[in-house]
C-alpha atoms as a PDB file:
ATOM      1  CA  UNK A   1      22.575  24.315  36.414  1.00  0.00           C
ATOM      2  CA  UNK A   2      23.157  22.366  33.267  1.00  0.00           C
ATOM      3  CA  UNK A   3      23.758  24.533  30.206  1.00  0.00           C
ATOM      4  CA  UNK A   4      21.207  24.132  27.104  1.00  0.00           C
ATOM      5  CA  UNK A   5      24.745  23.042  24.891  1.00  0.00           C
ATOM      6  CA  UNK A   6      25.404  20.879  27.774  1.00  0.00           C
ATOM      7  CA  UNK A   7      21.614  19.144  27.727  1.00  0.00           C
ATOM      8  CA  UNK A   8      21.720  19.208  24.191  1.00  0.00           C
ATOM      9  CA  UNK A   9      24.649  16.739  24.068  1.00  0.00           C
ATOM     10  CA  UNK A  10      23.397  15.015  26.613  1.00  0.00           C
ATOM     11  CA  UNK A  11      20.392  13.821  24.250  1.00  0.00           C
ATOM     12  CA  UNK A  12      22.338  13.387  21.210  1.00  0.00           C
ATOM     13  CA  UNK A  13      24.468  11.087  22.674  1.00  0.00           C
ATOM     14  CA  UNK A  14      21.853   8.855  24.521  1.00  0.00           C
ATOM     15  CA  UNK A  15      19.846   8.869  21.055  1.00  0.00           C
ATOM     16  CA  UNK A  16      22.987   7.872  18.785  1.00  0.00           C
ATOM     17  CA  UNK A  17      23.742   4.855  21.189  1.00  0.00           C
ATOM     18  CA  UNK A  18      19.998   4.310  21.294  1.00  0.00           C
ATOM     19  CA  UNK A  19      20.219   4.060  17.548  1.00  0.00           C
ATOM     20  CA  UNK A  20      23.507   2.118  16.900  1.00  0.00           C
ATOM     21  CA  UNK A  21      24.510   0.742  20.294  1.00  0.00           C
ATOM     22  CA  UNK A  22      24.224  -3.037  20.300  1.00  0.00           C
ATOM     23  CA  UNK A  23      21.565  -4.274  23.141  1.00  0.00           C
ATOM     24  CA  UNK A  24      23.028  -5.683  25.825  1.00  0.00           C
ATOM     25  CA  UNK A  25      27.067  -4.540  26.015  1.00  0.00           C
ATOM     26  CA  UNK A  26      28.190  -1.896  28.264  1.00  0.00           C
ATOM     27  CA  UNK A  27      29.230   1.276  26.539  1.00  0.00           C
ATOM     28  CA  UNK A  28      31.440   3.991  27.590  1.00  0.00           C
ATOM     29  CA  UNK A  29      30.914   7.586  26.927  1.00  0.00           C
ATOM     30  CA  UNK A  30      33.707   7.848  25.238  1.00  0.00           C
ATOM     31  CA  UNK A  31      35.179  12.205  25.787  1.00  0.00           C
ATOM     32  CA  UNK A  32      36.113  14.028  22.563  1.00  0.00           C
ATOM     33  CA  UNK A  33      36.566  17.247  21.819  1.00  0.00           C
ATOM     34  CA  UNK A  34      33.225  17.991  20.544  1.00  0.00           C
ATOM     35  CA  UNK A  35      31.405  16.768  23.872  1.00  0.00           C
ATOM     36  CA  UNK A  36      33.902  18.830  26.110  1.00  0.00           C
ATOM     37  CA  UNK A  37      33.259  21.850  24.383  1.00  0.00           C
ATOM     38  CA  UNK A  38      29.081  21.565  24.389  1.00  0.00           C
ATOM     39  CA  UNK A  39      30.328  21.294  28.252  1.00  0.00           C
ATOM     40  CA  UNK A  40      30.203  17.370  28.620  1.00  0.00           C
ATOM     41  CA  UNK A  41      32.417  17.010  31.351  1.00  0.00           C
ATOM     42  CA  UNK A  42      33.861  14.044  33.488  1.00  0.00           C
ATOM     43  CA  UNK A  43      30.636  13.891  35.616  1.00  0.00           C
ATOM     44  CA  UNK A  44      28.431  14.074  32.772  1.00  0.00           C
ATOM     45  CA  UNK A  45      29.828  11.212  30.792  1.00  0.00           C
ATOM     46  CA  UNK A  46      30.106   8.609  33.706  1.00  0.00           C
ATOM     47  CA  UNK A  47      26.574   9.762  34.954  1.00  0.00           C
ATOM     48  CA  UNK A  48      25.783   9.122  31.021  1.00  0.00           C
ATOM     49  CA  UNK A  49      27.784   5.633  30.737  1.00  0.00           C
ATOM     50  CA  UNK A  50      25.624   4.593  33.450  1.00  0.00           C
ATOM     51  CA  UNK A  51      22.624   5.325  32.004  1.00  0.00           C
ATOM     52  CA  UNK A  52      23.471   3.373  28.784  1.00  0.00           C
ATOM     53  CA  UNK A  53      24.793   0.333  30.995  1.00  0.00           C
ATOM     54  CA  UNK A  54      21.507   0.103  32.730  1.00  0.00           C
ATOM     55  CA  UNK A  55      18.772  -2.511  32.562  1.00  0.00           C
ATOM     56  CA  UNK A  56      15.954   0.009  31.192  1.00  0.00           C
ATOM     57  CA  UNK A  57      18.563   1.250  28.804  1.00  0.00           C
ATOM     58  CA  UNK A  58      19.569  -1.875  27.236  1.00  0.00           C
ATOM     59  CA  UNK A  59      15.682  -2.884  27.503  1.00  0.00           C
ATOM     60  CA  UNK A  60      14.389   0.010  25.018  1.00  0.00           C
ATOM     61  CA  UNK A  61      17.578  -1.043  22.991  1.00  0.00           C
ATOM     62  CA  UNK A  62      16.291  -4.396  22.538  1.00  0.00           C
ATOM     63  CA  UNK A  63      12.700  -3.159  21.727  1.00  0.00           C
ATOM     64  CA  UNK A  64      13.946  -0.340  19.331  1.00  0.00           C
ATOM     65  CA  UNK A  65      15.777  -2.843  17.291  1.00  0.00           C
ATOM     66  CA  UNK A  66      13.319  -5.575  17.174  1.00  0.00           C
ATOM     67  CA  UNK A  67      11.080  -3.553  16.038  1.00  0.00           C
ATOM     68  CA  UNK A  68      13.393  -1.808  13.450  1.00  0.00           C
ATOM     69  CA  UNK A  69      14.633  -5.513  11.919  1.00  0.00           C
ATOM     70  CA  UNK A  70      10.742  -6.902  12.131  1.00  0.00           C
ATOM     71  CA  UNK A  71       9.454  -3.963   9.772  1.00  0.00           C
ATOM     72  CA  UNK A  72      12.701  -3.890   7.857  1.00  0.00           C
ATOM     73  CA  UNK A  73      12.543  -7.690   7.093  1.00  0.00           C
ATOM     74  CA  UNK A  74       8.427  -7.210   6.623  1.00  0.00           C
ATOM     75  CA  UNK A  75       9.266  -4.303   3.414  1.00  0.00           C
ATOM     76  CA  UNK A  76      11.835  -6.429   1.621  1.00  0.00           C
ATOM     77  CA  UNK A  77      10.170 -10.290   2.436  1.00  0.00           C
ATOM     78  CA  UNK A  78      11.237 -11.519  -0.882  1.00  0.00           C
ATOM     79  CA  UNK A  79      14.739  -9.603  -1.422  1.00  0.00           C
ATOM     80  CA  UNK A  80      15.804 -11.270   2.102  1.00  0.00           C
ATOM     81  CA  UNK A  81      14.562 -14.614   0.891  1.00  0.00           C
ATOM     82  CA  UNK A  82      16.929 -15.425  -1.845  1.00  0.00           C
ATOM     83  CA  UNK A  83      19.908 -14.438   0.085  1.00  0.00           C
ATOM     84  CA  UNK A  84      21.744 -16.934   2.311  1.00  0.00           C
ATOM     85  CA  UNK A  85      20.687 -16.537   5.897  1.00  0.00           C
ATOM     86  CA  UNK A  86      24.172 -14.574   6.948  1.00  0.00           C
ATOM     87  CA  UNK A  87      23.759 -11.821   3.424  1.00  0.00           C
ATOM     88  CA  UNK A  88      20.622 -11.586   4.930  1.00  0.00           C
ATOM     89  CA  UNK A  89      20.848 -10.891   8.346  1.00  0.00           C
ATOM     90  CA  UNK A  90      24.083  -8.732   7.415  1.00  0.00           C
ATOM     91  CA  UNK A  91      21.887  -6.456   5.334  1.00  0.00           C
ATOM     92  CA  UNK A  92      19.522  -5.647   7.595  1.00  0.00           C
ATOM     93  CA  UNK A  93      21.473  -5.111  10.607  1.00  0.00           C
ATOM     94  CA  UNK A  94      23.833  -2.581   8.630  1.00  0.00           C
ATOM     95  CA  UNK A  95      20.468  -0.835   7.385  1.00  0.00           C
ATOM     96  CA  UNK A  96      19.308  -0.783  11.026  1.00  0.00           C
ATOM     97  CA  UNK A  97      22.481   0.531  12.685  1.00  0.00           C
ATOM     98  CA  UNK A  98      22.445   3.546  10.091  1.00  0.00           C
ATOM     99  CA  UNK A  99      19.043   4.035  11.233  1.00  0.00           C
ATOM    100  CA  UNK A 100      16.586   2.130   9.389  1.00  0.00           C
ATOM    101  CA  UNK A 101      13.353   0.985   9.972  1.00  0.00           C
ATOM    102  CA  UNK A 102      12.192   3.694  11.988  1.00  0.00           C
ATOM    103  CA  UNK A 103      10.578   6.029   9.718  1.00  0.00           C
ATOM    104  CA  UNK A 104       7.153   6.947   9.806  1.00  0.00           C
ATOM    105  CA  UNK A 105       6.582   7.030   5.925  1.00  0.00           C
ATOM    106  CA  UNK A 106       6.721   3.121   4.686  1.00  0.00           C
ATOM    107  CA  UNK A 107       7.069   4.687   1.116  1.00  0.00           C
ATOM    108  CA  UNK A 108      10.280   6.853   1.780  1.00  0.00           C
ATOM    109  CA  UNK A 109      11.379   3.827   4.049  1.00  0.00           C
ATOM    110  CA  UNK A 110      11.026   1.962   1.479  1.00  0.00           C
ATOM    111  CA  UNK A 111      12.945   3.710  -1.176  1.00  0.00           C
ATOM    112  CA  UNK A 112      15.901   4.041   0.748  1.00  0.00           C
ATOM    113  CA  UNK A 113      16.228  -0.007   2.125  1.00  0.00           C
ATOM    114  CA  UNK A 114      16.254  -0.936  -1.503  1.00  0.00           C
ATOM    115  CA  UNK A 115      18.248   1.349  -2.438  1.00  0.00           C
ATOM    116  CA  UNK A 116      20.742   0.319   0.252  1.00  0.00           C
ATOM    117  CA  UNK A 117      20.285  -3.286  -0.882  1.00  0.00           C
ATOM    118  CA  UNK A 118      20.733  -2.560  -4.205  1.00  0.00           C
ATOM    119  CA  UNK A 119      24.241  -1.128  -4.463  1.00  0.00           C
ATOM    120  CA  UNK A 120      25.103  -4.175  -2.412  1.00  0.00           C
ATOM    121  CA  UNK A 121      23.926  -7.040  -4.383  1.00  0.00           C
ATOM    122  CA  UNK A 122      26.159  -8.265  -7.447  1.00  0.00           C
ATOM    123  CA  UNK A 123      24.830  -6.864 -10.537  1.00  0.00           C
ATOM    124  CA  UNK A 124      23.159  -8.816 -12.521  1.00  0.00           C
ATOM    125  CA  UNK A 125      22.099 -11.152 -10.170  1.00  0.00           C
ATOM    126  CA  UNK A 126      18.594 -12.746  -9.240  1.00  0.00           C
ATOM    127  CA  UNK A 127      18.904 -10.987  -5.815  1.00  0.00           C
ATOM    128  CA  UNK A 128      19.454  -7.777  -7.824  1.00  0.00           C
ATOM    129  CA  UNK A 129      16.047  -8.079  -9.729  1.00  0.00           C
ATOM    130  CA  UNK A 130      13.527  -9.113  -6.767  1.00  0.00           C
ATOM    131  CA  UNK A 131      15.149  -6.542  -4.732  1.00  0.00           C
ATOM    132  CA  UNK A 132      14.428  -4.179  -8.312  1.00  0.00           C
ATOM    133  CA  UNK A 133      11.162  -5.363  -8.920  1.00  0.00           C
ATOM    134  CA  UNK A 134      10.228  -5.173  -4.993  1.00  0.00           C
ATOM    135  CA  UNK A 135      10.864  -1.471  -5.189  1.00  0.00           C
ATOM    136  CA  UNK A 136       9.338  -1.566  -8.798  1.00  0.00           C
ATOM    137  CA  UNK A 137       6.253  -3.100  -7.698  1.00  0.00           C
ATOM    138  CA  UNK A 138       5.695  -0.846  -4.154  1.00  0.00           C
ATOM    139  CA  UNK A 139       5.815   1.969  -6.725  1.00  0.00           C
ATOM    140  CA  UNK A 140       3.286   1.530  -9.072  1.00  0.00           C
ATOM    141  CA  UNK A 141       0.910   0.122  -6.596  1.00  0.00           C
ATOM    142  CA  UNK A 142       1.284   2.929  -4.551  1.00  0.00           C
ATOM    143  CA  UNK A 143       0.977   5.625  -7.390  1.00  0.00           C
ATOM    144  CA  UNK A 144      -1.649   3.775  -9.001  1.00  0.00           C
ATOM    145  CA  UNK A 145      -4.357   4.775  -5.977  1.00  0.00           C
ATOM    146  CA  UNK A 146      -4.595   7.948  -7.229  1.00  0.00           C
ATOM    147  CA  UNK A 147      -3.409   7.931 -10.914  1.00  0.00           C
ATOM    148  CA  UNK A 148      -4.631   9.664 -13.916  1.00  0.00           C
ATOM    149  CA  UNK A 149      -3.834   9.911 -17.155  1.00  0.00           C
ATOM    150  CA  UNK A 150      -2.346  13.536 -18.323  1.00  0.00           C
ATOM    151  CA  UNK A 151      -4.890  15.353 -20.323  1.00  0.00           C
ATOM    152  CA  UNK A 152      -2.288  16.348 -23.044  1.00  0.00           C
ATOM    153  CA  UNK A 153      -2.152  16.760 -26.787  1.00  0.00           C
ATOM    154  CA  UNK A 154       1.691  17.466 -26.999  1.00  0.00           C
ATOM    155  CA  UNK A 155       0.589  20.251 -29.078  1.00  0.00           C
ATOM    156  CA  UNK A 156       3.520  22.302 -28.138  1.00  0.00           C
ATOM    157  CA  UNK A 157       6.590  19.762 -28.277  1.00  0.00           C
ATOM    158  CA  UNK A 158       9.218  22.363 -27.004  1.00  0.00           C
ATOM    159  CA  UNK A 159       7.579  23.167 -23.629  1.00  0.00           C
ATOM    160  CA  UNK A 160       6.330  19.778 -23.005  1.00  0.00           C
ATOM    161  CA  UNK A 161       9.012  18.418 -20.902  1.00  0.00           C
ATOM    162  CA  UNK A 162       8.786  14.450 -19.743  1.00  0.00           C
ATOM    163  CA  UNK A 163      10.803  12.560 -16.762  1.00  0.00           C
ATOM    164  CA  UNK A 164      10.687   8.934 -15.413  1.00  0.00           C
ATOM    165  CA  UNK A 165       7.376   8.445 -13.837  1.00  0.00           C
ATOM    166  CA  UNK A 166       7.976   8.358 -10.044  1.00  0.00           C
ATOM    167  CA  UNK A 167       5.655   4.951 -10.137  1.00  0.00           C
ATOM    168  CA  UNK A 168       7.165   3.678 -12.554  1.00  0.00           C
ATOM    169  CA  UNK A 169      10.066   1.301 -13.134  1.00  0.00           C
ATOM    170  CA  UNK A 170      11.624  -0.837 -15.557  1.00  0.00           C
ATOM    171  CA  UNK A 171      13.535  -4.462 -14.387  1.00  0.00           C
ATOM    172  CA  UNK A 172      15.724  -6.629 -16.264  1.00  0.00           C
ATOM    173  CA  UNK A 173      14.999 -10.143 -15.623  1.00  0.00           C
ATOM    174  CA  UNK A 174      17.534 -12.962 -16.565  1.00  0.00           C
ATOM    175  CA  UNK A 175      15.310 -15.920 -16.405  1.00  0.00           C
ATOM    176  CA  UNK A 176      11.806 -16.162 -17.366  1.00  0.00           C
ATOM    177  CA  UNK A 177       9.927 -14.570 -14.807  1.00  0.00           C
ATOM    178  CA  UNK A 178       7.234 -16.753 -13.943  1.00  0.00           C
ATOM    179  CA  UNK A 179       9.830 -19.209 -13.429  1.00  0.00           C
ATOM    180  CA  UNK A 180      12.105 -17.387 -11.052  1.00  0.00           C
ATOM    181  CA  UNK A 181       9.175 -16.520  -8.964  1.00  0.00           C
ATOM    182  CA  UNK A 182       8.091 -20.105  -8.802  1.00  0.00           C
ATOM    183  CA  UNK A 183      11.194 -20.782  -7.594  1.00  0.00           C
ATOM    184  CA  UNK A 184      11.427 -18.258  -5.169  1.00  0.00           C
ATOM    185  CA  UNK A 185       8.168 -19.082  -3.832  1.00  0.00           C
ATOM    186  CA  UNK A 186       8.914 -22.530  -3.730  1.00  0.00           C
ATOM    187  CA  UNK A 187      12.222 -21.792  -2.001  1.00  0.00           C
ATOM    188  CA  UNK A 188      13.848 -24.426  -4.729  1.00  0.00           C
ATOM    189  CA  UNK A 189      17.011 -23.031  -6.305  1.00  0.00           C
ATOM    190  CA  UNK A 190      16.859 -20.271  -8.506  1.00  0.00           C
ATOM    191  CA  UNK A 191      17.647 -20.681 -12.684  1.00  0.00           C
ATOM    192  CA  UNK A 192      20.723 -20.038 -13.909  1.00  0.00           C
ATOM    193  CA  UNK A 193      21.106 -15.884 -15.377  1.00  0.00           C
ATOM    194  CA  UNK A 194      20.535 -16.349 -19.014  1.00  0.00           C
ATOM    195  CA  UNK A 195      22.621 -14.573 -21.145  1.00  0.00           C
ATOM    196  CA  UNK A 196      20.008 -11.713 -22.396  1.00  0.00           C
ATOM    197  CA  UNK A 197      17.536  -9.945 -20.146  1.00  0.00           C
ATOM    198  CA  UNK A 198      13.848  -9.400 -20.156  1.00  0.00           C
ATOM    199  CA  UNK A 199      12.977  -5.784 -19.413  1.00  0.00           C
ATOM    200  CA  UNK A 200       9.909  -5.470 -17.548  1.00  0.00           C
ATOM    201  CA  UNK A 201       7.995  -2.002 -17.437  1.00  0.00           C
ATOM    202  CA  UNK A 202       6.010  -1.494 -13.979  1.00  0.00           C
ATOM    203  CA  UNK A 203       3.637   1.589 -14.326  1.00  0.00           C
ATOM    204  CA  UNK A 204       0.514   2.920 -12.205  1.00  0.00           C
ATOM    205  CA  UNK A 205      -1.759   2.761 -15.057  1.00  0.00           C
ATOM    206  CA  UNK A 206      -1.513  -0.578 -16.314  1.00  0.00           C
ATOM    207  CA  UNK A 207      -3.895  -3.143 -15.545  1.00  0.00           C
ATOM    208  CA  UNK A 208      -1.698  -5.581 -14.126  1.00  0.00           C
ATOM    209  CA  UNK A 209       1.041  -2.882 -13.076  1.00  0.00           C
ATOM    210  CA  UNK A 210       3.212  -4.632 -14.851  1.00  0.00           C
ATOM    211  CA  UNK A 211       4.445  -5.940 -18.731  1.00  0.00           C
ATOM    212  CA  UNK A 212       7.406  -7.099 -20.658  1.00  0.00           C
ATOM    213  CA  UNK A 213       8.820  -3.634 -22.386  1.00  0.00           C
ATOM    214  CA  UNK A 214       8.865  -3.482 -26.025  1.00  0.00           C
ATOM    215  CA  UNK A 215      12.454  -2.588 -27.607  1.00  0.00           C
ATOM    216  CA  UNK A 216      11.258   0.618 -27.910  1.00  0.00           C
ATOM    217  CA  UNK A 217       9.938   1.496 -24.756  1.00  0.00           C
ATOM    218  CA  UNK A 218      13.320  -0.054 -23.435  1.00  0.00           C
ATOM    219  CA  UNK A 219      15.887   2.327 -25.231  1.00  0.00           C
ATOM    220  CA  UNK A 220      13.578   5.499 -24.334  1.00  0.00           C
ATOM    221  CA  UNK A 221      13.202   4.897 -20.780  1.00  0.00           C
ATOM    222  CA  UNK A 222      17.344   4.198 -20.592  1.00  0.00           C
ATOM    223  CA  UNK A 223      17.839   7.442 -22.705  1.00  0.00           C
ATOM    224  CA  UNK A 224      15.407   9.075 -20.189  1.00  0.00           C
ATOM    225  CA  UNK A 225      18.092   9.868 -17.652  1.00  0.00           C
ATOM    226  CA  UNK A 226      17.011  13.999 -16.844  1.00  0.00           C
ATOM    227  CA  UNK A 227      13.900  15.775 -17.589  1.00  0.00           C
ATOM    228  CA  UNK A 228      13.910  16.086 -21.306  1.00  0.00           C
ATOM    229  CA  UNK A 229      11.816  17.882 -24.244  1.00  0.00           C
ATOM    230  CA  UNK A 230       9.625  16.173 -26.245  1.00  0.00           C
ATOM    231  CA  UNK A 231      10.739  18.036 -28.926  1.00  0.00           C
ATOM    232  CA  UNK A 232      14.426  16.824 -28.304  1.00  0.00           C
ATOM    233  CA  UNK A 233      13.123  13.529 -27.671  1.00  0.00           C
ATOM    234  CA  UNK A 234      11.549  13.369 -31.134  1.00  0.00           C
ATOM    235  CA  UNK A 235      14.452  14.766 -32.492  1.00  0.00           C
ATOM    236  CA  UNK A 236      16.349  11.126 -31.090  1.00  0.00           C
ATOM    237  CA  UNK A 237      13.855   9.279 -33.116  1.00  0.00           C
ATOM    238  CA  UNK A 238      11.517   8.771 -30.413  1.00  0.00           C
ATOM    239  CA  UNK A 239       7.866   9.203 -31.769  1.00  0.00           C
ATOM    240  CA  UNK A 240       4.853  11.484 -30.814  1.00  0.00           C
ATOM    241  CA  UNK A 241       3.064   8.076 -30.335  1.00  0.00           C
ATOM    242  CA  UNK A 242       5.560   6.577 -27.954  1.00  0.00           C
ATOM    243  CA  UNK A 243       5.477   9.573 -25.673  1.00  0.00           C
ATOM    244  CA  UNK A 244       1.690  10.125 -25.682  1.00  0.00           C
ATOM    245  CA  UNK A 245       1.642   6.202 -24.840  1.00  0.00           C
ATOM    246  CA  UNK A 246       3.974   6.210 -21.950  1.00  0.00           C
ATOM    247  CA  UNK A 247       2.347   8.902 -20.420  1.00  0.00           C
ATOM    248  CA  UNK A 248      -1.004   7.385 -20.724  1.00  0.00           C
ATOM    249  CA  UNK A 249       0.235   4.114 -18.759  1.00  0.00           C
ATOM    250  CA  UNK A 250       2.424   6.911 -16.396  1.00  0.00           C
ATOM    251  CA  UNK A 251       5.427   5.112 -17.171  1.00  0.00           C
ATOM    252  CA  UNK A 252       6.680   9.253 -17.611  1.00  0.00           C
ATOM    253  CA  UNK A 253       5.505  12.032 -16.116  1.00  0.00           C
ATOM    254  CA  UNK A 254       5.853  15.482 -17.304  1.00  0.00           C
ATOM    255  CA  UNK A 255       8.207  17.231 -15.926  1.00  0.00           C
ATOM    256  CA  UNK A 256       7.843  20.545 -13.822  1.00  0.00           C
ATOM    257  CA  UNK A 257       9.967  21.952 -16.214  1.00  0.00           C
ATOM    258  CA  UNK A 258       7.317  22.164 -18.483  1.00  0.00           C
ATOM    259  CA  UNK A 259       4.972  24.506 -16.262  1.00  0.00           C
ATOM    260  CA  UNK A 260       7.679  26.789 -16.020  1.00  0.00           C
ATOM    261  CA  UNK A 261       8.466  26.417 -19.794  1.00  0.00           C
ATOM    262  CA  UNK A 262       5.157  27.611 -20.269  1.00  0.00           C
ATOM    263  CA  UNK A 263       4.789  30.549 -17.511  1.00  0.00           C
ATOM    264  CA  UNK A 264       8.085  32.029 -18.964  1.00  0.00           C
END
């Protein structure tokens, strides 16, 4: 009778080479230590070695990971498109062998691919912005279905606590923005990175989703980094005026900090 440890690694192992295994190449079931204890023995990984060197094997392989890259390319279409052809397909086939494009929530999928694709593109770079403003963009669309304004006076500055707004975003764009798009649409080359960068503020409750940041807005959301007082914030220079607008437009959100400010 196989033991439940013994079953147990059994289905690990066919799921992690199910996940990373590349369709179509034998793989062994390699022994360790790990496998021999949860009572993987000799018979079990050559009965398992098989079964990962089969045709139906390798066919749900192929299907998995088609599937995986096809939704993974579908979330970040315009990221992928101004990267050469190898960046490309080297991005998405390192997302997908960690696991990617499988999730059942495109939002949390999301997130994490641009994430990934972030802290691997050269910063600042156009690729770094369209990847940014992807991510930027999928957020405030997202949060804007069911945004609403906080009813607040910020009456009481030292228990009114404000964070980032999780729909909200702010991306630095070193070209005019119209005209990088064009040329990413266009698939023409993209303009040189000017010198200085135009901060764009993405936020559920504007119109558009989306402006050019003031100076203002700019340094608050950069100071912005943890949940933070409006009191303290004042204190920085910020005004009552500049919170009260950014959480109108949600590009903040108060922070749960201030509910349990204001139960204690």
């Amino acid at each position: 009778m196989t033991s439940p440890m013994a079953l147990l690694a059994h289905q690990t192992t066919l799921g992690r080479h199910l996940r990373t295994g590349d369709p179509g190449v034998p793989m062994l079931v390699v022994g360790t230590s790990r496998d021999l204890e949860a009572g993987l023995d000799a018979g079990h990984r050559t009965q398992l070695a098989e079964l990962i060197a089969s045709p139906d094997f390798v066919f749900t392989q192929f299907v998995r990971q088609s599937w995986c890259v096809g939704r993974t390319k579908a979330l970040a279409r315009l990221t992928l498109s101004v990267l050469s052809e190898e960046a490309g397909r080297n991005l998405v086939d390192h997302w997908v062998a960690r696991g990617g494009g499988a999730a059942f929530d495109p939002m949390s999928e999301a997130e994490g691919l641009f994430e990934f694709a972030a802290a691997r593109l050269e910063d600042p770079s156009h690729a770094l912005t369209i990847c940014r403003m992807e991510q930027a963009a999928l957020r405030a669309s997202a949060a804007a279905l069911t945004f609403a304004a906080p009813d607040l006076t910020l009456d009481d500055e030292a228990l009114t606590f404000v964070c980032r707004g999780k729909g909200a975003g702010l991306v630095r764009f070193f070209a005019p923005p119209e005209r990088l798009l064009a040329c990413v649409s266009a698939g023409e080359p993209l303009p040189a990175l000017t010198e200085e960068s135009l901060p764009i503020l993405f936020t559920p409750g504007l119109a558009e989703l989306c402006r050019p940041a003031t100076e203002e807005e700019t340094a608050f959301w950069e100071s912005l980094q943890a949940p933070a007082s409006a009191a303290a914030l004042m204190q920085e220079g910020y005004p009552r005026r500049l919170i009260s607008s950014m959480l109108d437009i949600g590009a903040i959100d108060l922070s749960s900090r201030t509910l349990a400010a204001t139960v204690c």
